[in-house]
N, C-alpha and C. Protein backbone atom coordinates (compact mmCIF):
# COMPACT_ATOMS: atom_id res chain seq x y z
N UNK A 1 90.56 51.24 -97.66
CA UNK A 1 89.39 51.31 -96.81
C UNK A 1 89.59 52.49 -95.86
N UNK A 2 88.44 53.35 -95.44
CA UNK A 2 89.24 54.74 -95.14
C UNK A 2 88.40 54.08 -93.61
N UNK A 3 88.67 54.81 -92.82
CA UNK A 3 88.73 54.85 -91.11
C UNK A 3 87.32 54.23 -90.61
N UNK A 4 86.62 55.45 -91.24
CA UNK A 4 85.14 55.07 -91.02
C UNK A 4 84.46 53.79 -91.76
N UNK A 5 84.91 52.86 -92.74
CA UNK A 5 84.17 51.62 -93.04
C UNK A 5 84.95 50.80 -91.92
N UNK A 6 86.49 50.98 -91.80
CA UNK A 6 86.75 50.12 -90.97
C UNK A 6 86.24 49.91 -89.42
N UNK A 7 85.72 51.24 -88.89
CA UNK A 7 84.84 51.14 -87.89
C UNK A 7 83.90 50.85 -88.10
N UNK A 8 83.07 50.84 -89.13
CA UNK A 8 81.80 49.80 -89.36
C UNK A 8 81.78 49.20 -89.46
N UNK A 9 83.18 48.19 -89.69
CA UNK A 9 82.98 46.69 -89.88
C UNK A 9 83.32 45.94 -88.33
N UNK A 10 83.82 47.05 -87.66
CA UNK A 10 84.53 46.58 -86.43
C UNK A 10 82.90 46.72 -85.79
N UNK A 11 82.13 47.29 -85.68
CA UNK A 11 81.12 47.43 -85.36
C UNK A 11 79.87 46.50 -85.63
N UNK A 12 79.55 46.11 -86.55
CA UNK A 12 78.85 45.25 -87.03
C UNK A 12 79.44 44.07 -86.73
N UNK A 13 80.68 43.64 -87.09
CA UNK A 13 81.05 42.30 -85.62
C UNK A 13 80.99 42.38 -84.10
N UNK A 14 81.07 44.03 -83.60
CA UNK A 14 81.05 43.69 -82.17
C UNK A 14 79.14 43.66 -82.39
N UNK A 15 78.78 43.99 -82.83
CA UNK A 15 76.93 43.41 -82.22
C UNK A 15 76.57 42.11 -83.08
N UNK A 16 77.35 41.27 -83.70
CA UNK A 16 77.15 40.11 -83.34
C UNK A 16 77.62 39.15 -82.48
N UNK A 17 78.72 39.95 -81.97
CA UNK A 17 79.60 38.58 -80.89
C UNK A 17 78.76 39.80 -79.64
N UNK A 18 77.79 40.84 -79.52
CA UNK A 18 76.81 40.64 -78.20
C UNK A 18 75.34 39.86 -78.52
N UNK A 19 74.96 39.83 -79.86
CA UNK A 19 74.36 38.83 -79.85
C UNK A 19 74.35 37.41 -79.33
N UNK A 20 76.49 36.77 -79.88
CA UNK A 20 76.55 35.18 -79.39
C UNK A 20 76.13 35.48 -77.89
N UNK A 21 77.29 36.35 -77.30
CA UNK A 21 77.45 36.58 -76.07
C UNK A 21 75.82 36.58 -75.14
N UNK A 22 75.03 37.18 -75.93
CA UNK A 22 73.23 37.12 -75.27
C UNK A 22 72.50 35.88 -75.20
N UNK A 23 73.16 34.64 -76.23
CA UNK A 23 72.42 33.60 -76.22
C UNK A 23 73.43 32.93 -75.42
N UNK A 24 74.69 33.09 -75.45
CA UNK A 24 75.56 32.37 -74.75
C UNK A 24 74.78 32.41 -72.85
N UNK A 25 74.67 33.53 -72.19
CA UNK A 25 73.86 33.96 -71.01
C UNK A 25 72.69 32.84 -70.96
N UNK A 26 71.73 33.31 -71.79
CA UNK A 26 70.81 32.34 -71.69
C UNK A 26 70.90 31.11 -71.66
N UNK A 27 71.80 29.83 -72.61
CA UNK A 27 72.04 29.05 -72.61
C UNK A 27 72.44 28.60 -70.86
N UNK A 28 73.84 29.75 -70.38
CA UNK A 28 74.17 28.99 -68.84
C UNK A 28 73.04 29.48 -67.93
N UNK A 29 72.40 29.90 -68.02
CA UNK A 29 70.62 30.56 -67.05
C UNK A 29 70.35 28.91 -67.16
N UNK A 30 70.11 28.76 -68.70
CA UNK A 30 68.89 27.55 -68.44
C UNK A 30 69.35 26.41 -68.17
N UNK A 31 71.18 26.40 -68.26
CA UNK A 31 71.38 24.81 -67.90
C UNK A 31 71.55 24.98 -66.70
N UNK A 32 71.20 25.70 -65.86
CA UNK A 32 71.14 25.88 -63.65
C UNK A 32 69.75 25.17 -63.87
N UNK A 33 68.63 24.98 -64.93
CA UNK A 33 67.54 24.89 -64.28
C UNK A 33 66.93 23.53 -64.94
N UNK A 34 67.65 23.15 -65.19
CA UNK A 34 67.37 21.77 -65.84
C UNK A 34 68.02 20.18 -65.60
N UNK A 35 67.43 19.37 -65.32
CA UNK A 35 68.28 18.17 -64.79
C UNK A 35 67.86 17.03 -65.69
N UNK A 36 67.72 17.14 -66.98
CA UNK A 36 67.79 16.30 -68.11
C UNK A 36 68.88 16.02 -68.43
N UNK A 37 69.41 15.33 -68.16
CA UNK A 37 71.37 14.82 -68.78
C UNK A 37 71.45 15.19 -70.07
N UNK A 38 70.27 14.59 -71.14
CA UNK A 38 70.29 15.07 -72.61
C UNK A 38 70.70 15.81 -72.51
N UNK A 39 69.74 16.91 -72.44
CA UNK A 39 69.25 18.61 -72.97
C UNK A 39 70.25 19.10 -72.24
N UNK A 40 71.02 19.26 -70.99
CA UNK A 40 71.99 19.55 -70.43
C UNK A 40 73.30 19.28 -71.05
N UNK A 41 73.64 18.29 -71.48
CA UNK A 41 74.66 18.11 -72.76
C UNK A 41 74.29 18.80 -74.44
N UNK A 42 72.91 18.87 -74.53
CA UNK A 42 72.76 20.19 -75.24
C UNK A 42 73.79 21.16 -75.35
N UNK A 43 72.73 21.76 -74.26
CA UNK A 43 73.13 23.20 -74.06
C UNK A 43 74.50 23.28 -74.05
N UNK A 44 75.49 22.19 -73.21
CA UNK A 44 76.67 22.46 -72.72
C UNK A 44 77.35 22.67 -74.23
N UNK A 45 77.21 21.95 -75.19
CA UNK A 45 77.97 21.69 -76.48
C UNK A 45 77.55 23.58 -77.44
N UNK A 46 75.53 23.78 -77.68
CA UNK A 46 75.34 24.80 -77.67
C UNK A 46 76.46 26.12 -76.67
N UNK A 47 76.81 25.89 -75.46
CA UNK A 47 77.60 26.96 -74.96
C UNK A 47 79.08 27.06 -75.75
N UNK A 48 79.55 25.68 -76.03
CA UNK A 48 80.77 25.80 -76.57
C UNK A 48 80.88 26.46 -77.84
N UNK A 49 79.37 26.23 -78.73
CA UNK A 49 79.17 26.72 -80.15
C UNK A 49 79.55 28.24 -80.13
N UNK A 50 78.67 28.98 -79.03
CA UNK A 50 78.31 30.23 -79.24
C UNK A 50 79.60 30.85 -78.39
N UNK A 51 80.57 30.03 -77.85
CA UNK A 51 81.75 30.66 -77.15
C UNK A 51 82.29 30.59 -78.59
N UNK A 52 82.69 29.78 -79.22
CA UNK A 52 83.15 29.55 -80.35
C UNK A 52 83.02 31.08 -81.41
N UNK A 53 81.82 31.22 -81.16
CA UNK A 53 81.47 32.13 -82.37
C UNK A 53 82.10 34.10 -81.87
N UNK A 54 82.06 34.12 -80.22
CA UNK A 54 82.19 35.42 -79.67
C UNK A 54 83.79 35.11 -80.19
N UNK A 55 84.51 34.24 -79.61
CA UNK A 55 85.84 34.60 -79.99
C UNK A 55 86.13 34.59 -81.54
N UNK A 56 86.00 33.90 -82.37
CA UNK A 56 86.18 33.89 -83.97
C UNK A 56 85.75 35.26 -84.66
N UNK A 57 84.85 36.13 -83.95
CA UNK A 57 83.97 37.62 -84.13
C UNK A 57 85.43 38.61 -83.86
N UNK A 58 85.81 38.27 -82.36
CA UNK A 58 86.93 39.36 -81.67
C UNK A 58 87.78 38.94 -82.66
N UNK A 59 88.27 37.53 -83.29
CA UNK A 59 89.41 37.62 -84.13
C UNK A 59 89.30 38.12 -85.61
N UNK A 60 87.89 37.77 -86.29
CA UNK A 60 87.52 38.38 -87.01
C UNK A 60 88.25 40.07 -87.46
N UNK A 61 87.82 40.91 -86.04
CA UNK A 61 87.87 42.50 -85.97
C UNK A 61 89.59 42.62 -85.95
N UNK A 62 90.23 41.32 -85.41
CA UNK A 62 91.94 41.72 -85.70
C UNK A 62 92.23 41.53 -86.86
N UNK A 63 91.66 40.62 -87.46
CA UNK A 63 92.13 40.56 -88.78
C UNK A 63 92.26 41.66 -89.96
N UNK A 64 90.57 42.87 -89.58
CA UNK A 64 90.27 43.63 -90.58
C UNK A 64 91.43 44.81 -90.14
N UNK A 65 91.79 44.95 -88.80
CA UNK A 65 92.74 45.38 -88.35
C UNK A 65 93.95 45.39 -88.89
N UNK A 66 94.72 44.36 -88.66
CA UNK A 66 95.77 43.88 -89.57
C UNK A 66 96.24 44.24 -90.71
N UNK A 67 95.21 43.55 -91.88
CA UNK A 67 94.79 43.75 -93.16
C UNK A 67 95.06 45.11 -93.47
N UNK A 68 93.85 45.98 -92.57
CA UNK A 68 93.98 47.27 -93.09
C UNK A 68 94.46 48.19 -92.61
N UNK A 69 94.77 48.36 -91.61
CA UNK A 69 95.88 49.58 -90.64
C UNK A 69 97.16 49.24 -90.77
N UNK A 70 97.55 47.74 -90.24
CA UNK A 70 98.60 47.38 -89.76
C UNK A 70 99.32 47.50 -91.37
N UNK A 71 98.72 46.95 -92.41
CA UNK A 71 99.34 46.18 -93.68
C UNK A 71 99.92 44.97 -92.95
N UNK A 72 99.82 43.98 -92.49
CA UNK A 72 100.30 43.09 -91.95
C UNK A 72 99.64 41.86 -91.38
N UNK A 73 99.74 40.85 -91.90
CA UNK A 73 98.76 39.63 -91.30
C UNK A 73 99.50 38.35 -91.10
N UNK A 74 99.65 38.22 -89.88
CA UNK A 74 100.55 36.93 -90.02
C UNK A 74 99.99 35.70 -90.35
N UNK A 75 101.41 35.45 -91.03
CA UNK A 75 101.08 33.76 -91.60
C UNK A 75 101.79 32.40 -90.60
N UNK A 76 101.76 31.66 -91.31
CA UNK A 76 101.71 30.17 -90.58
C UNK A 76 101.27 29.56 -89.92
N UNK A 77 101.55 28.38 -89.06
CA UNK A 77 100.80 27.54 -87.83
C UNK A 77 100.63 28.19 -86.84
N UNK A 78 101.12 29.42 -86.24
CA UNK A 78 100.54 30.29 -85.21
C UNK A 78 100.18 31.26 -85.63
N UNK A 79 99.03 31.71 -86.48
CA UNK A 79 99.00 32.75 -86.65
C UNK A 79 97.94 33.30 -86.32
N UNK A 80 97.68 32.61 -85.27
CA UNK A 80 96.01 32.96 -84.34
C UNK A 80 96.79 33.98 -83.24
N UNK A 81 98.11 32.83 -83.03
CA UNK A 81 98.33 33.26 -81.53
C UNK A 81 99.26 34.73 -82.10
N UNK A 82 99.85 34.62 -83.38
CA UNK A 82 100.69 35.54 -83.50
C UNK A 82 99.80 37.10 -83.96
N UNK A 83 98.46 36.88 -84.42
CA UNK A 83 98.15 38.22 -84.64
C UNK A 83 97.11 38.54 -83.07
N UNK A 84 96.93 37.92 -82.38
CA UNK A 84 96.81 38.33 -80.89
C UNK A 84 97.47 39.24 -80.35
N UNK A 85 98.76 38.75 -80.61
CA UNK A 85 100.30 39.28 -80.05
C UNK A 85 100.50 40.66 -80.47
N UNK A 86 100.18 40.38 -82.20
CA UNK A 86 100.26 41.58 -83.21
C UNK A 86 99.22 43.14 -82.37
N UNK A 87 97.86 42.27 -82.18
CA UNK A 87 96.62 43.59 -81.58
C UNK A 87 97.61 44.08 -80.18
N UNK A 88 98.27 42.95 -79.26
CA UNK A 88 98.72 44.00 -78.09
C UNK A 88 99.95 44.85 -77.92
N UNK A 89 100.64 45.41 -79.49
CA UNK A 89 101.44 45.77 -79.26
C UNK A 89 101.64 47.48 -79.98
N UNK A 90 101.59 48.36 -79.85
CA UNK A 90 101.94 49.30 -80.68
C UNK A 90 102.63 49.18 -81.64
N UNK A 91 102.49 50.07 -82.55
CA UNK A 91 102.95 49.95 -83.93
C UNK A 91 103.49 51.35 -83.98
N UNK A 92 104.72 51.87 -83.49
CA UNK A 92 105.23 52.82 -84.23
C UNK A 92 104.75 53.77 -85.67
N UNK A 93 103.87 54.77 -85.44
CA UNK A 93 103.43 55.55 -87.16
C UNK A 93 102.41 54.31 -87.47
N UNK A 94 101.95 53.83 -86.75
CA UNK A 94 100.44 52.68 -87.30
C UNK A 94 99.71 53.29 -86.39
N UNK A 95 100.08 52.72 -85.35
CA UNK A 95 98.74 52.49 -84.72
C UNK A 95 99.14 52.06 -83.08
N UNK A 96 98.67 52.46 -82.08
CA UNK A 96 98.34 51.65 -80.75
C UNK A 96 98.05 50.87 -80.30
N UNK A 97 98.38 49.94 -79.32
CA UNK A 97 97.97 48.80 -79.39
C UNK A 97 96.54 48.86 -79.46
N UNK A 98 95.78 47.58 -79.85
CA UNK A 98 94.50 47.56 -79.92
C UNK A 98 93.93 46.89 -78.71
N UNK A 99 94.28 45.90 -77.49
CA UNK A 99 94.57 45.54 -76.22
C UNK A 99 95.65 45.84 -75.37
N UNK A 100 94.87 45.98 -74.08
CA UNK A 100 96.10 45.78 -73.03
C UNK A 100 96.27 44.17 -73.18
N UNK A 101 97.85 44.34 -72.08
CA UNK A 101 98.73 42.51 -72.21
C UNK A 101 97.58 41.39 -71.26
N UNK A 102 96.80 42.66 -70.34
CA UNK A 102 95.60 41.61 -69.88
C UNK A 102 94.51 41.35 -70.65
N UNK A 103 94.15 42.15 -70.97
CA UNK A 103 93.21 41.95 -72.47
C UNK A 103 93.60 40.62 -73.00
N UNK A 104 95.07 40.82 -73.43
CA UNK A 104 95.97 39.49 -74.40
C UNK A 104 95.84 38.14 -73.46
N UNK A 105 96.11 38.26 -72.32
CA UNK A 105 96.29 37.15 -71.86
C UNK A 105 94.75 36.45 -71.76
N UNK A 106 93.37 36.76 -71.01
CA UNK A 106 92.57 36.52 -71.09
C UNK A 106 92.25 36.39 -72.43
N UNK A 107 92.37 36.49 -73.86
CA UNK A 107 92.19 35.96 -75.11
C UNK A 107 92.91 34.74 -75.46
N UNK A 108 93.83 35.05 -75.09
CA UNK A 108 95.43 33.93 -75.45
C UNK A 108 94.54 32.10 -74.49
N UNK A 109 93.99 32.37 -73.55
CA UNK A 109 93.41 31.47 -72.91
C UNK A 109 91.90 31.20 -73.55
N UNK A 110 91.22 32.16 -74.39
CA UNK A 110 90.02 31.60 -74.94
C UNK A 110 90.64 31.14 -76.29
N UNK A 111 91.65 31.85 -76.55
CA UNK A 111 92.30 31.51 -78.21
C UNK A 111 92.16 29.86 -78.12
N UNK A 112 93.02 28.89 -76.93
CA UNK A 112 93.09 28.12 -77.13
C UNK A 112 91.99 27.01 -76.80
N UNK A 113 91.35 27.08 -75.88
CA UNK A 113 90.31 26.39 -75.62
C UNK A 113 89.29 26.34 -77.06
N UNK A 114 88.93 28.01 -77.85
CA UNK A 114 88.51 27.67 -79.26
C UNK A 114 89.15 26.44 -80.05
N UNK A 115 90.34 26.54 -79.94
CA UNK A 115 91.13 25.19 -80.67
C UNK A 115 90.19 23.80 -80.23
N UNK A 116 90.61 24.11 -78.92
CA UNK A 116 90.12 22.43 -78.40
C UNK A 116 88.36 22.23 -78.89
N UNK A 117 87.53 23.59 -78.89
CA UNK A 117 86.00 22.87 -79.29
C UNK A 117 86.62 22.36 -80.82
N UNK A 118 87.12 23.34 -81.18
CA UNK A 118 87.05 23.10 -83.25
C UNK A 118 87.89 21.61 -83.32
N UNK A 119 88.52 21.55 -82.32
CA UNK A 119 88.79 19.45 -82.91
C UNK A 119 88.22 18.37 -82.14
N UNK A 120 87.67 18.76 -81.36
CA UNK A 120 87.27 18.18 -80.47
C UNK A 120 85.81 17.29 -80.83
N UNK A 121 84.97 15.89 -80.87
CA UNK A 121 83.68 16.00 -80.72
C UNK A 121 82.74 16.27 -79.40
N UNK A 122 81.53 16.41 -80.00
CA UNK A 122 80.82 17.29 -78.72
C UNK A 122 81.00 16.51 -77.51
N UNK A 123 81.03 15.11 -77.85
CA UNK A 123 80.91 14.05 -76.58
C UNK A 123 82.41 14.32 -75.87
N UNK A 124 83.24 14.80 -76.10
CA UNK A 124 84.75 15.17 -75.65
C UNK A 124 85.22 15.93 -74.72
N UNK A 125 83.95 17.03 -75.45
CA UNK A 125 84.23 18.44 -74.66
C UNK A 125 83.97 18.12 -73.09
N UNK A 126 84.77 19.15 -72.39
CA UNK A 126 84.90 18.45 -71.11
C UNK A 126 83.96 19.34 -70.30
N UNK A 127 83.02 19.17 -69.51
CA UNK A 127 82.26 20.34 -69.46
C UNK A 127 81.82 21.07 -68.25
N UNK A 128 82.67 20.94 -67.64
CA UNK A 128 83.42 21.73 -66.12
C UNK A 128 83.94 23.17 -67.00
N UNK A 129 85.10 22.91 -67.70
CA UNK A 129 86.38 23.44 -68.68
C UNK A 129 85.22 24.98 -69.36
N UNK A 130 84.36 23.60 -69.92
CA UNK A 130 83.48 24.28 -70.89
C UNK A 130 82.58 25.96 -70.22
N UNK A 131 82.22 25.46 -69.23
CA UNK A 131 81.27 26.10 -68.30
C UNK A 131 82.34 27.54 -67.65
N UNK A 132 83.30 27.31 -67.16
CA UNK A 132 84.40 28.36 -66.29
C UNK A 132 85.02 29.17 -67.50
N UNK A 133 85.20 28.47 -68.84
CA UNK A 133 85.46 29.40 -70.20
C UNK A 133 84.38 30.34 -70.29
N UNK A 134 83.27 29.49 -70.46
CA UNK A 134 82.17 30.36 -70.71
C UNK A 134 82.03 31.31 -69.52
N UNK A 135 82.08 30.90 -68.10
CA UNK A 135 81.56 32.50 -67.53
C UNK A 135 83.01 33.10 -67.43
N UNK A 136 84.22 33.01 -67.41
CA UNK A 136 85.18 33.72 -67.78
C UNK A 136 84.78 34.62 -68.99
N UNK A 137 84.34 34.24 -70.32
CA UNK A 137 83.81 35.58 -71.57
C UNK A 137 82.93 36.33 -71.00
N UNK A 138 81.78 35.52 -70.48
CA UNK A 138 81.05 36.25 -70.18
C UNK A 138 81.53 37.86 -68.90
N UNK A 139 82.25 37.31 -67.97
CA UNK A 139 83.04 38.25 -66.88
C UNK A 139 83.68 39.17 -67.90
N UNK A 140 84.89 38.31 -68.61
CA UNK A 140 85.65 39.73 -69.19
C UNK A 140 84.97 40.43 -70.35
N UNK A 141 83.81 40.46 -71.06
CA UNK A 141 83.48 40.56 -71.97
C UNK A 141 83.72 42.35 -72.12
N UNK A 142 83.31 43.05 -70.83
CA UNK A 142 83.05 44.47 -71.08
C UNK A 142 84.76 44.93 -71.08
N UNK A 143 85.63 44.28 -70.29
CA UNK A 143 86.72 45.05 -70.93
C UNK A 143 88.01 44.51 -72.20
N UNK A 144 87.42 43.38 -72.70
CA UNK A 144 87.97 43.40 -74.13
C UNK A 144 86.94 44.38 -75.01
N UNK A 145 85.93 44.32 -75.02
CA UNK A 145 84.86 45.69 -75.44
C UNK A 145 85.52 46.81 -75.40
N UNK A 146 85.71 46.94 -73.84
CA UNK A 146 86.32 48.53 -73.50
C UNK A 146 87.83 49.15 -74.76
N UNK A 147 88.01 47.49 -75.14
CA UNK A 147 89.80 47.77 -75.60
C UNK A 147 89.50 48.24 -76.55
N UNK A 148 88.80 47.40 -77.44
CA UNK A 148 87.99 47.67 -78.94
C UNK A 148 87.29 48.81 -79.07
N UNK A 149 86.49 49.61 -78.63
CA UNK A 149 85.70 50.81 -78.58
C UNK A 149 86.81 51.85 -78.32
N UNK A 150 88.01 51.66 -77.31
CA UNK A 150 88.62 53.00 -77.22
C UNK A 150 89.75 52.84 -78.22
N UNK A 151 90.16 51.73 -78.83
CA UNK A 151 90.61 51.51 -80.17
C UNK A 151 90.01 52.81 -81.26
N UNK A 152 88.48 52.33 -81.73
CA UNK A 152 87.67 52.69 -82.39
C UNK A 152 87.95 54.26 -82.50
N UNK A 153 87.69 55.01 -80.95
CA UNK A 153 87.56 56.06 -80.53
C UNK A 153 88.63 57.03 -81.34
N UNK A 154 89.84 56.34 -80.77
CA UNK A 154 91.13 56.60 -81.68
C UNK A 154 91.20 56.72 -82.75
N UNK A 155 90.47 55.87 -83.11
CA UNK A 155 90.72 55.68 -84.54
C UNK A 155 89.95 57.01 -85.48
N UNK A 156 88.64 57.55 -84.99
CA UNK A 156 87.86 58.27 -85.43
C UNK A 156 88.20 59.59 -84.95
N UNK A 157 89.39 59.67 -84.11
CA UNK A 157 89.98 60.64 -84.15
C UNK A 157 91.04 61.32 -84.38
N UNK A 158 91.89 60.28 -85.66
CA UNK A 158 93.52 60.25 -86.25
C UNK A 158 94.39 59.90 -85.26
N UNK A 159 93.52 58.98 -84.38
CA UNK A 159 94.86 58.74 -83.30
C UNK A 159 94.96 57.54 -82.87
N UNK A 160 95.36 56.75 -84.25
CA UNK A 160 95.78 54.90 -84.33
C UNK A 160 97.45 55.39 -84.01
């Protein structure tokens, strides 16, 4: 896969995780303005969905990463947390890291909360937790962006 598909694919996932990320907004707008317990447990479970989907997008783009720059994809029972690890580190004759370690850490904390929606049922989710995750993505969103784009930048200019 030569440089430029892999930036198109990195691309075409980052404008769908600003898509989640746009409905994700809306969703916490409208649960300030609503005092239906239902529809408010809605939305709250909807927020977890579409947090769900921005982070699985960012891991998505490490993977094609991995796969195809790195040659390298880790396996086993951590291998969420281990190719996280993998994006914040330089690669000697690969590549640069693809995050800073703050980048990493603010992921490493949505990494796992994703865990907890994906086993969790909706009635479970705790939704204080739910809500401070969500405007935490929403806050850091522009500089895990920033990491990924000047990744990209690099990349389109022989300088992984």
């Amino acid at each position: 896969m030569t440089n430029l598909s892999i930036q198109d694919r990195i691309n075409q996932e980052l404008n769908k995780i600003l898509q989640a990320l746009q409905q994700l907004e809306i969703f916490l707008r409208e649960l300030s303005n609503q005092s239906d317990v239902m529809y408010q447990n809605a939305l709250i479970n909807s927020i977890a969905l579409n947090f769900h989907g921005v982070y699985t997008g960012i891991e998505r783009i490490f993977e094609v990463i991995a796969k195809k720059i790195d040659q390298r994809f880790p396996t086993g029972d951590k291998w969420h947390r281990d190719l996280l690890e993998q994006m914040s580190v330089d690669i000697p004759r690969v590549r640069k890291a693809v995050i800073t370690e703050e980048t990493r850490l603010i992921l490493d904390e949505l990494r796992r909360f994703r865990h907890l929606v994906r086993s969790a049922y909706s009635c479970q989710l705790d939704e204080e937790k739910v809500l401070i995750i969500a405007h935490q993505i929403v806050n850091s969103y522009q500089t895990i962006i920033n990491d990924i784009q000047l990744f990209c930048h690099n990349l389109s200019k022989g300088e992984t």
